[in-house]
C-alpha atoms as a PDB file:
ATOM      1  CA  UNK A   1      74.203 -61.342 -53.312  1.00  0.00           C
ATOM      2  CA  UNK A   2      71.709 -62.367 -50.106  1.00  0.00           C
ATOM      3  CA  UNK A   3      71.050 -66.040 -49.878  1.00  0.00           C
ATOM      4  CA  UNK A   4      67.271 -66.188 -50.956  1.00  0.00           C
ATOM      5  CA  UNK A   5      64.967 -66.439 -48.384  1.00  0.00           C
ATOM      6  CA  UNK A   6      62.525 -69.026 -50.429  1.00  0.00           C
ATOM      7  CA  UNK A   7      63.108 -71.928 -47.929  1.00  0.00           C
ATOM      8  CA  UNK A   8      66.062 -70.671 -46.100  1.00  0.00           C
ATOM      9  CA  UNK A   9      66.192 -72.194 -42.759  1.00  0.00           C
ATOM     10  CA  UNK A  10      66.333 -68.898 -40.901  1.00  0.00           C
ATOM     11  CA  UNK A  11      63.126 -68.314 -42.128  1.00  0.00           C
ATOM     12  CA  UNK A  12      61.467 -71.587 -41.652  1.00  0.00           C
ATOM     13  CA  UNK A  13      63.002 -72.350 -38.469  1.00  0.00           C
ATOM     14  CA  UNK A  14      60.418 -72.494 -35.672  1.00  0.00           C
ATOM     15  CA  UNK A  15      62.209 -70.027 -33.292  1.00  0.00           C
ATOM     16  CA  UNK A  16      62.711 -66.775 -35.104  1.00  0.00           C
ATOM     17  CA  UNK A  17      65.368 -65.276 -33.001  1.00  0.00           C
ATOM     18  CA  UNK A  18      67.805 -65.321 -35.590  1.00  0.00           C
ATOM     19  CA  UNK A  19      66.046 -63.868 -38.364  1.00  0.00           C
ATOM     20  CA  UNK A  20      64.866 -61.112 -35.788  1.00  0.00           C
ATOM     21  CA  UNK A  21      68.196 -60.159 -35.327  1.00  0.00           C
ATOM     22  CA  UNK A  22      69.307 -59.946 -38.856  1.00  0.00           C
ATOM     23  CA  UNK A  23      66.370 -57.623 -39.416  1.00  0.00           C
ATOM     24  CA  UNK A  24      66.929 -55.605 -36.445  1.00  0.00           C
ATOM     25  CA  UNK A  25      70.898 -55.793 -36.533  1.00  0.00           C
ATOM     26  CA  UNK A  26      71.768 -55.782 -39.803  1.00  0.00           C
ATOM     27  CA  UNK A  27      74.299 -58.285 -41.889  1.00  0.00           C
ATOM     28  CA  UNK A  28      77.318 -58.225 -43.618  1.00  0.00           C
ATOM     29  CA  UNK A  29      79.234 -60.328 -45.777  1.00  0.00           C
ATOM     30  CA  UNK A  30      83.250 -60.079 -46.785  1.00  0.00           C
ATOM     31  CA  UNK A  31      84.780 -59.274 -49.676  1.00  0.00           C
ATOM     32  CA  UNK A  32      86.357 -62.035 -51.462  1.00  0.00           C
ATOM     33  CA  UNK A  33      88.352 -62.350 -54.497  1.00  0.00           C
ATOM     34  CA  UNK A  34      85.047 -63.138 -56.413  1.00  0.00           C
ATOM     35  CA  UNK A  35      82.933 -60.067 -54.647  1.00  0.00           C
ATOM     36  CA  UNK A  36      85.790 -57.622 -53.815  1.00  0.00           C
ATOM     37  CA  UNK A  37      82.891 -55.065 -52.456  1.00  0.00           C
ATOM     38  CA  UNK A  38      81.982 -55.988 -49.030  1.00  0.00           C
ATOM     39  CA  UNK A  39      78.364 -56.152 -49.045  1.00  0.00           C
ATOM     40  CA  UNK A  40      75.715 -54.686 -45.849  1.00  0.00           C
ATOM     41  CA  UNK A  41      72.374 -54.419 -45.422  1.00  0.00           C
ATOM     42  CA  UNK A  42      71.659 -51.987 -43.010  1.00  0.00           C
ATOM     43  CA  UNK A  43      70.117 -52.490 -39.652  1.00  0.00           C
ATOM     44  CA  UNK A  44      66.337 -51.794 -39.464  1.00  0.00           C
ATOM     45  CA  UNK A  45      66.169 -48.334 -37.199  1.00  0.00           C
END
């Protein structure tokens, strides 16, 4: 579902604005033909 975080480079980046964000805003991804449930996780707070 979620890209795995083992070596992502969100998480190994040196500047960890963007992962802050995904943790603090949330994420989504779209349906597709493939996946036709749209999928969220939920914004920490």
């Amino acid at each position: 579902m979620f890209p795995s975080v083992v070596g992502n480079p969100m998480v190994t980046q040196a500047n960890p604005d963007s992962l802050v964000a995904v943790i603090l805003d949330g994420a989504r991804l779209p349906s597709t033909a493939s996946a036709p449930m749209p999928l969220a996780l939920p914004p920490f707070g």
